[in-house]
C-alpha atoms as a PDB file:
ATOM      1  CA  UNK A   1      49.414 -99.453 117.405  1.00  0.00           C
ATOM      2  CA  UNK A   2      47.397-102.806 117.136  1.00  0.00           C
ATOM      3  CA  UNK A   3      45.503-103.422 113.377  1.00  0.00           C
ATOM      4  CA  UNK A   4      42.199-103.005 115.143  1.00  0.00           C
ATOM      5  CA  UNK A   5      42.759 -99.266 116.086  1.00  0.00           C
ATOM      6  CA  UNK A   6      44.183 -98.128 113.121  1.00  0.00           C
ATOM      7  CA  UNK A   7      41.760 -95.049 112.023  1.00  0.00           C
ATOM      8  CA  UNK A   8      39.032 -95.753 109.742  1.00  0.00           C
ATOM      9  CA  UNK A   9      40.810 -94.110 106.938  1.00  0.00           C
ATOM     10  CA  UNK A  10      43.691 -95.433 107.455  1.00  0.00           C
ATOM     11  CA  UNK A  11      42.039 -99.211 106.659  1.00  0.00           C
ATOM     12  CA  UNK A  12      40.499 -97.429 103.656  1.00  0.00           C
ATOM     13  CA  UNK A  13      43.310 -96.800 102.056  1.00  0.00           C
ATOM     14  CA  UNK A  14      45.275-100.407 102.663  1.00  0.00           C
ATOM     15  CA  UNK A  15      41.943-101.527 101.371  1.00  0.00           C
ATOM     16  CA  UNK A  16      41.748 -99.929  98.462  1.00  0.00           C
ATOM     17  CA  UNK A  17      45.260-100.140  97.766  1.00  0.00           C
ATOM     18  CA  UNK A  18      45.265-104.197  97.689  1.00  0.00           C
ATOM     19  CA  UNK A  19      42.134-103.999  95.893  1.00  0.00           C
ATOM     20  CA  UNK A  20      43.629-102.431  92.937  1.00  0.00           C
ATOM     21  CA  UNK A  21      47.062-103.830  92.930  1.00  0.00           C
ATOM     22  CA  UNK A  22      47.009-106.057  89.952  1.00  0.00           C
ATOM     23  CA  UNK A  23      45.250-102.853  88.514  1.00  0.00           C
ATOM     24  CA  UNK A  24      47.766-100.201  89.317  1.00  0.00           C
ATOM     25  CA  UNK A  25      51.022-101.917  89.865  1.00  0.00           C
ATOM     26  CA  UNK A  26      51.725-103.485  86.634  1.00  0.00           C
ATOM     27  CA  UNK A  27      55.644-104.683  85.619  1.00  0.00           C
ATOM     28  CA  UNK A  28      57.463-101.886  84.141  1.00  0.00           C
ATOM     29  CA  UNK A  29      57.576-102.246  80.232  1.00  0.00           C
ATOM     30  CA  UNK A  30      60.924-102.846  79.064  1.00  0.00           C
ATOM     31  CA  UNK A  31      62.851-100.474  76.979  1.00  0.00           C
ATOM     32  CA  UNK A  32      63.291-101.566  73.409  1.00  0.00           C
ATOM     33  CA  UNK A  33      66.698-102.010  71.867  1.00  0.00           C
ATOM     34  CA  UNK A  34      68.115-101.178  68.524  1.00  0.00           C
ATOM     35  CA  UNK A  35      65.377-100.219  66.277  1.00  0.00           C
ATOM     36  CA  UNK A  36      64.639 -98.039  63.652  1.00  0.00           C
ATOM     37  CA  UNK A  37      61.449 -95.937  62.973  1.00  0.00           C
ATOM     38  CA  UNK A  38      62.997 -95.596  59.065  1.00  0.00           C
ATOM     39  CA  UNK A  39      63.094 -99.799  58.936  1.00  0.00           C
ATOM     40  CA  UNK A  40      59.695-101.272  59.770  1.00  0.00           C
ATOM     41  CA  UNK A  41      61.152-104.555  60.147  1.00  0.00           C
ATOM     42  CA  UNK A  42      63.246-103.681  63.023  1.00  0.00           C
ATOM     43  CA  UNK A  43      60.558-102.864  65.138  1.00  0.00           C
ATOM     44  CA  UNK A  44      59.219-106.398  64.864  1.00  0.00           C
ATOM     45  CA  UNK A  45      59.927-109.759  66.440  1.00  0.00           C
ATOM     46  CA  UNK A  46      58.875-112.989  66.724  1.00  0.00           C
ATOM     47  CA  UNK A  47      58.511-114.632  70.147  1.00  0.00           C
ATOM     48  CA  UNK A  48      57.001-118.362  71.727  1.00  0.00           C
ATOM     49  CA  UNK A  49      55.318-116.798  74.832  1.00  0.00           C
ATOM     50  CA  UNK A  50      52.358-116.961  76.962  1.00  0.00           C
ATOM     51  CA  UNK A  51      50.586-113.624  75.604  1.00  0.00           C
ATOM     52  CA  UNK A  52      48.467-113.239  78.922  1.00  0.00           C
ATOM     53  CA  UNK A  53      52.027-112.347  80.671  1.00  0.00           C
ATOM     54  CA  UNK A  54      53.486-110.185  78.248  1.00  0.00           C
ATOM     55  CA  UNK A  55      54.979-107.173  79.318  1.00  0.00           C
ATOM     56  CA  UNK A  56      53.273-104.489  76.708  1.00  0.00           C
ATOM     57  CA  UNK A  57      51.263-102.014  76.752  1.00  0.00           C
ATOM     58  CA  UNK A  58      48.499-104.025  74.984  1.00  0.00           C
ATOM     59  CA  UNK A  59      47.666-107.698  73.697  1.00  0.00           C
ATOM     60  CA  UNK A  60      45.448-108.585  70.813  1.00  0.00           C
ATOM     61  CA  UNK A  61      43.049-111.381  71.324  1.00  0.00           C
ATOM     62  CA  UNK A  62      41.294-113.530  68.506  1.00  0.00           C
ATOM     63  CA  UNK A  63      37.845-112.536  68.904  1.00  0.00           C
ATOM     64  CA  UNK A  64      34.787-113.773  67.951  1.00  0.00           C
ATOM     65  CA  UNK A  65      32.159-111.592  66.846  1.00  0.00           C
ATOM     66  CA  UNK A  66      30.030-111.566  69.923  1.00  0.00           C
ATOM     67  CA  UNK A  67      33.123-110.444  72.234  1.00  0.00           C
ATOM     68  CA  UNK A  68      32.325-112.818  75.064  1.00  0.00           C
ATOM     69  CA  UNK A  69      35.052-115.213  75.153  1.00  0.00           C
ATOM     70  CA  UNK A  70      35.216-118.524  73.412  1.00  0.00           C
ATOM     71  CA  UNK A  71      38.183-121.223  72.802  1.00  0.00           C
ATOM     72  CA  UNK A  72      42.124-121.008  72.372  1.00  0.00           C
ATOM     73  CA  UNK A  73      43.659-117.323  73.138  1.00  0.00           C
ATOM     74  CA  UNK A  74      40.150-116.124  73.868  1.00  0.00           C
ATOM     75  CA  UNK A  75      39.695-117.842  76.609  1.00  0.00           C
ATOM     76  CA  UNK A  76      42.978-117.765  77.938  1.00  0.00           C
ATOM     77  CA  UNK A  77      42.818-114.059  77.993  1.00  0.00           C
ATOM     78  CA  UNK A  78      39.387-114.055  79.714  1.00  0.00           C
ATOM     79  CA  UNK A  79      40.750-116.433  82.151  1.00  0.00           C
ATOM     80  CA  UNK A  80      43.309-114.234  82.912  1.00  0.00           C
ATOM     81  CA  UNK A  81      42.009-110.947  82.698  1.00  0.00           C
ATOM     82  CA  UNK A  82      39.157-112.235  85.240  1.00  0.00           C
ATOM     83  CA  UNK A  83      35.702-111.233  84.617  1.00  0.00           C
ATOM     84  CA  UNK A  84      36.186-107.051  84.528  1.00  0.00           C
ATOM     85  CA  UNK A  85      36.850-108.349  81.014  1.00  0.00           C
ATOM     86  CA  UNK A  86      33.854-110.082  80.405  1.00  0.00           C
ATOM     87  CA  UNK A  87      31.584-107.599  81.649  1.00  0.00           C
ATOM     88  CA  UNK A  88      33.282-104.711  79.969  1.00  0.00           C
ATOM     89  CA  UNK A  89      33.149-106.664  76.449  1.00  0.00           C
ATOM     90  CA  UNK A  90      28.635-107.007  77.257  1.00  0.00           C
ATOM     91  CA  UNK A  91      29.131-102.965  77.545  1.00  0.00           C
ATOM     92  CA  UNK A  92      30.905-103.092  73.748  1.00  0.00           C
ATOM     93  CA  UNK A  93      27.920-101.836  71.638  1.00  0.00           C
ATOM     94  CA  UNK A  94      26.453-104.456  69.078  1.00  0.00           C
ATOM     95  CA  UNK A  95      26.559-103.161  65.619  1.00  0.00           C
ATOM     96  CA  UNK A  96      23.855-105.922  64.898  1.00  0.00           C
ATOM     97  CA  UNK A  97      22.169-108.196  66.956  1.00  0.00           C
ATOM     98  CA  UNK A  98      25.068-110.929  68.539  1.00  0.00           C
ATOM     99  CA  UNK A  99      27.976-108.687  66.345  1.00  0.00           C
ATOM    100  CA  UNK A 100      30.088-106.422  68.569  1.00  0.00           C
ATOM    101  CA  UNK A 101      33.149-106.138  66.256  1.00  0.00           C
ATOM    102  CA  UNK A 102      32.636-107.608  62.757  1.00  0.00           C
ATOM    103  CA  UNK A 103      35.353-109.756  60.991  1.00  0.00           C
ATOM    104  CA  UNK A 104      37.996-107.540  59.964  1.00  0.00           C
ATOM    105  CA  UNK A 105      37.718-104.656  62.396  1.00  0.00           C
ATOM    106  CA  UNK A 106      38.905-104.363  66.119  1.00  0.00           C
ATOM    107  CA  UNK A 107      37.803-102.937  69.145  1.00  0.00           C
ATOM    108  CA  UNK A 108      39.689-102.472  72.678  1.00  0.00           C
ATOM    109  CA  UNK A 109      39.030-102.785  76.440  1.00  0.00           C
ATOM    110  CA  UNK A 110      41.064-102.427  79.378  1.00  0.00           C
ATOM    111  CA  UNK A 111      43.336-104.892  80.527  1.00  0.00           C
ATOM    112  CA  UNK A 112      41.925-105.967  84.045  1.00  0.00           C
ATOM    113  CA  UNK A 113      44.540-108.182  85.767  1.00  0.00           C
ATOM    114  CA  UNK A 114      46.939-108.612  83.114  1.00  0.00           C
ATOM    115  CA  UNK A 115      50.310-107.178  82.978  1.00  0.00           C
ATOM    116  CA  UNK A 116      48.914-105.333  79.511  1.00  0.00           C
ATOM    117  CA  UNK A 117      46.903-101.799  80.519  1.00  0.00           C
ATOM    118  CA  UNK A 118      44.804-102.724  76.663  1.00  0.00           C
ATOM    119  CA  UNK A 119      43.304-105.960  75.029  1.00  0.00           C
ATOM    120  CA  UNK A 120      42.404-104.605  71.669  1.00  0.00           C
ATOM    121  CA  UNK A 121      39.771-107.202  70.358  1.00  0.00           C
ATOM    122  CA  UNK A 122      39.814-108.600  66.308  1.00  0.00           C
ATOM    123  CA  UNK A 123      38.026-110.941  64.856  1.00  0.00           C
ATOM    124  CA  UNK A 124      39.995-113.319  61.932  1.00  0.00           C
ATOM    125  CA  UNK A 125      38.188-114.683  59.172  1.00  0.00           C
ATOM    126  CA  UNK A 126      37.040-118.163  58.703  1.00  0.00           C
ATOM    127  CA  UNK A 127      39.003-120.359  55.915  1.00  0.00           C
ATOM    128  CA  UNK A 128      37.182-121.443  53.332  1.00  0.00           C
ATOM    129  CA  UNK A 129      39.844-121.764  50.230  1.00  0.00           C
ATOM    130  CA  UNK A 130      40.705-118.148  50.166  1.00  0.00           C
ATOM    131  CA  UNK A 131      38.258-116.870  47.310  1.00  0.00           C
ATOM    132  CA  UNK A 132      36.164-114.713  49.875  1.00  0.00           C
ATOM    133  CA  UNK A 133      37.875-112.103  50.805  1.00  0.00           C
ATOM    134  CA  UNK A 134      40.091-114.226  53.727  1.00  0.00           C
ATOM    135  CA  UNK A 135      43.631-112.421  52.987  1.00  0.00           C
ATOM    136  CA  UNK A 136      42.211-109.323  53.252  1.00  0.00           C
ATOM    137  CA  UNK A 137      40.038-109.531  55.779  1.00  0.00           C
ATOM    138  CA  UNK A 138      42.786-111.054  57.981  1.00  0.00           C
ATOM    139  CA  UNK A 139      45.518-107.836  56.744  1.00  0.00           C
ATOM    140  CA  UNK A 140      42.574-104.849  57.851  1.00  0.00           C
ATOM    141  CA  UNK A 141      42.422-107.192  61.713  1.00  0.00           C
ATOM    142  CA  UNK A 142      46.492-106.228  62.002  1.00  0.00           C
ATOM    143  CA  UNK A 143      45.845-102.653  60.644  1.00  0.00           C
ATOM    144  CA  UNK A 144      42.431-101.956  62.161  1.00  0.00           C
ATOM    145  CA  UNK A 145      44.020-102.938  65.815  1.00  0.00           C
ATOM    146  CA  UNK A 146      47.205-100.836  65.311  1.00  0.00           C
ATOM    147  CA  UNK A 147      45.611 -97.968  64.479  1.00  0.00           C
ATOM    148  CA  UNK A 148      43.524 -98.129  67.696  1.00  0.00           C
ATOM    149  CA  UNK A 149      46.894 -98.851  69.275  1.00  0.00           C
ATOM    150  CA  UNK A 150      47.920 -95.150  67.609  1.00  0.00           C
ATOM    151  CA  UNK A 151      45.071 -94.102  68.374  1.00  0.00           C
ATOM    152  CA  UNK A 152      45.510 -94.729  72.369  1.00  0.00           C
ATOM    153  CA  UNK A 153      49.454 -93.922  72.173  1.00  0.00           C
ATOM    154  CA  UNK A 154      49.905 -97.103  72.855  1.00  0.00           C
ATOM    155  CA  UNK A 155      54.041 -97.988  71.886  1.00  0.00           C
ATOM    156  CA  UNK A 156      54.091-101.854  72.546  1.00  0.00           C
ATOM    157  CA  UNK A 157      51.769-104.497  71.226  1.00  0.00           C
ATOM    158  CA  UNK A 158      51.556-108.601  71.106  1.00  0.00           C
ATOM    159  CA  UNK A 159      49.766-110.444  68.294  1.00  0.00           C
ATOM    160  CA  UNK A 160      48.639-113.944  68.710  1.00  0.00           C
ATOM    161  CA  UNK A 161      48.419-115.927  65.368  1.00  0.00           C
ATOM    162  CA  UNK A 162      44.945-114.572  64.157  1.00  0.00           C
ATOM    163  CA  UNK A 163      42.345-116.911  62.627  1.00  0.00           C
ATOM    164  CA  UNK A 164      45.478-120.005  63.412  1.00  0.00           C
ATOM    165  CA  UNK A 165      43.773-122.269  65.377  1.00  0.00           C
ATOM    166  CA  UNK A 166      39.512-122.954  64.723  1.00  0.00           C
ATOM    167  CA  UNK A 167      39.419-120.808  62.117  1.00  0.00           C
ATOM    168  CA  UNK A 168      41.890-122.690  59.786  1.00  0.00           C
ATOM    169  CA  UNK A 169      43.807-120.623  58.000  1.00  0.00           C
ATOM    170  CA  UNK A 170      46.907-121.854  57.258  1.00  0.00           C
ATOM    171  CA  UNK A 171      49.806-120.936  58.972  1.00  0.00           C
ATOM    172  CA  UNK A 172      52.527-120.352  56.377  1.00  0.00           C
ATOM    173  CA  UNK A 173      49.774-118.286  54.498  1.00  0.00           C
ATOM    174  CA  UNK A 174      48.640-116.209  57.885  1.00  0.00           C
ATOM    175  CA  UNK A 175      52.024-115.544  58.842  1.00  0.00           C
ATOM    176  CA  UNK A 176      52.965-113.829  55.325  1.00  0.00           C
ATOM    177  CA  UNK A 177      49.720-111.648  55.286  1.00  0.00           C
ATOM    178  CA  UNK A 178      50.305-110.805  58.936  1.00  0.00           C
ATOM    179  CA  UNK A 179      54.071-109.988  58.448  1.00  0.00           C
ATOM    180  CA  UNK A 180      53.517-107.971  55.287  1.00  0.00           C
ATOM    181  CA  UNK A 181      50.366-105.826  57.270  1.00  0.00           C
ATOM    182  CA  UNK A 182      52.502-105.230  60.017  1.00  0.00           C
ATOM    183  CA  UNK A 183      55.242-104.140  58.037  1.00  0.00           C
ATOM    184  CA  UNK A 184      53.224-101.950  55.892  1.00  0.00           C
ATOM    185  CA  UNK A 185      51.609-100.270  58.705  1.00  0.00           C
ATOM    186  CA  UNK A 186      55.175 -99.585  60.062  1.00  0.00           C
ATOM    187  CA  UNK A 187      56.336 -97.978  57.061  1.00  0.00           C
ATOM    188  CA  UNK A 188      53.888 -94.817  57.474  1.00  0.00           C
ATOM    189  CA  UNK A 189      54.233 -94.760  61.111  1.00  0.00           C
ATOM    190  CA  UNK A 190      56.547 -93.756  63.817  1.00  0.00           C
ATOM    191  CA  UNK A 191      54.874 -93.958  67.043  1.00  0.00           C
ATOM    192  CA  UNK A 192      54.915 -97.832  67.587  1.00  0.00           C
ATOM    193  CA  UNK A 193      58.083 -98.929  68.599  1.00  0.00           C
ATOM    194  CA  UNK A 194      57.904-102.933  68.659  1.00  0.00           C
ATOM    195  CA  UNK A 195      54.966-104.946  67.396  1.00  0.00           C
ATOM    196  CA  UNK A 196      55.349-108.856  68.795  1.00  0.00           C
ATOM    197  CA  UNK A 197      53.748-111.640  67.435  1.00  0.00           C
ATOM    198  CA  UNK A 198      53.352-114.017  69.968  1.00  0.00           C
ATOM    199  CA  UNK A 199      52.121-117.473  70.144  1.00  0.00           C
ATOM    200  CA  UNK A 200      52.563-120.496  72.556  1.00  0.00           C
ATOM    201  CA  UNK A 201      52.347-122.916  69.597  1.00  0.00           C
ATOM    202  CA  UNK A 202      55.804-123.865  68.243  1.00  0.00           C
ATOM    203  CA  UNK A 203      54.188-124.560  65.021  1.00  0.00           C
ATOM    204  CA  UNK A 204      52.630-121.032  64.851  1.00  0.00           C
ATOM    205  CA  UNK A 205      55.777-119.653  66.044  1.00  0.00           C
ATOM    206  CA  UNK A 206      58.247-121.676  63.224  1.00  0.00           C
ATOM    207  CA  UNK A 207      55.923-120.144  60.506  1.00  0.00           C
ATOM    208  CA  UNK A 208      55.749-116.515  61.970  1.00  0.00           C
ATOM    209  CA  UNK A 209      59.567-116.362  62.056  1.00  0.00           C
ATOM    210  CA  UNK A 210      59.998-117.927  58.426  1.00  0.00           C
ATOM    211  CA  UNK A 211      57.708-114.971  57.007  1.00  0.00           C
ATOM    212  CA  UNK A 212      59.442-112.268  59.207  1.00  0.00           C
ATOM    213  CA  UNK A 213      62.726-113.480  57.725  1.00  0.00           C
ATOM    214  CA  UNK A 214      61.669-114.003  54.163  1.00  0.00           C
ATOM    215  CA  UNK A 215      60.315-110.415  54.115  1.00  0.00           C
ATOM    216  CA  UNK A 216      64.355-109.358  55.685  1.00  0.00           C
ATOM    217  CA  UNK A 217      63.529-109.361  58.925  1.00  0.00           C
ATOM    218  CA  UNK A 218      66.319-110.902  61.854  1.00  0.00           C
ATOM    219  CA  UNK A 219      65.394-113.711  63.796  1.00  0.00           C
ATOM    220  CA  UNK A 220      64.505-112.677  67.161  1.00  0.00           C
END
């Protein structure tokens, strides 16, 4: 039967079908080997990687406060995620005027048209020597976004080198708080089954994998 007499419903459907594709028919998430709920360290890895095509269940972008995109990650994961993201993040509820999700603390959206279902949203802290508050501000953005992550049942989740880039934090010093968050978290959880930190910088990358390994993790 020619396109053009299909039924009407028929159409609707192929419609709606290609509509929602990138939606709906996301890569399957791989299986993850060898790891052990009672060593924390097993169940994370180091990767360099494009975060926007990770296959997890969620991605963690570096925020800013306002939640409407900016430089670095941000925007790549805007750019990516197309603007559902964008207009989901203006629905976020300010907890102040221009503050969405305050430094420290994490909130999460759908994923739009990335392979990840969740972007959960965290906002690093700004460098400025360390003597206000910076290392733990930066540990409660890993914990705050994988307890959401619980909290959804999410089982997979990417981290991009939080407050890295702009912010200025420096790497070797980011890496160790991140690792030893992570880790922590691990330790009184069972649910999460591999926790990536992911970065396209080979800089970022070199210093994630020397804190993973000083704290006895393998090199992934």
């Amino acid at each position: 039967m020619p396109a053009r007499e299909w039924p009407d419903a028929v159409c609707a459907v192929m419609v709606m079908l290609t509509s929602d594709a990138a939606r709906w028919f996301r890569p399957p998430i791989p299986k993850v080997p060898n790891v052990s709920p009672n060593n924390p360290l097993s169940r994370m890895a180091v990767e360099q990687a494009d975060i926007t095509r990770a296959a997890v269940e969620a991605i963690v972008n570096a925020a800013n406060q306002r939640m409407l995109g900016g430089g670095g990650v941000d925007y790549a994961i805007h750019r990516a995620a197309g603007p559902g993201l964008l207009e989901e993040c203006r629905g976020v509820a300010e907890v102040r005027p221009d503050v969405r999700c305050p430094t420290g603390e994490a909130r999460i959206t759908g994923g739009h048209r990335l392979p990840a279902r969740w972007v959960i949203h965290t906002v690093g802290p700004v460098w400025h020597g360390g003597q206000q508050g910076e290392p733990e501000l930066l540990r409660s953005c890993y914990q705050s976004s994988l307890q959401l992550a619980v909290r959804q049942g999410i089982r997979t989740i990417a981290f991009p080198g939080i407050s890295c880039g702009v912010f200025g934090y420096p790497l070797e010093l980011a890496a160790q708080v991140a690792v030893r968050a992570v880790a922590d978290f691990l330790a009184a959880d069972d649910m999460l089954e591999q926790v990536t930190f992911m970065d396209i910088d080979g800089e970022v990358v070199a210093a994630f994998r020397t804190a993973l390994e000083d704290a006895g993790g393998q090199r992934r």
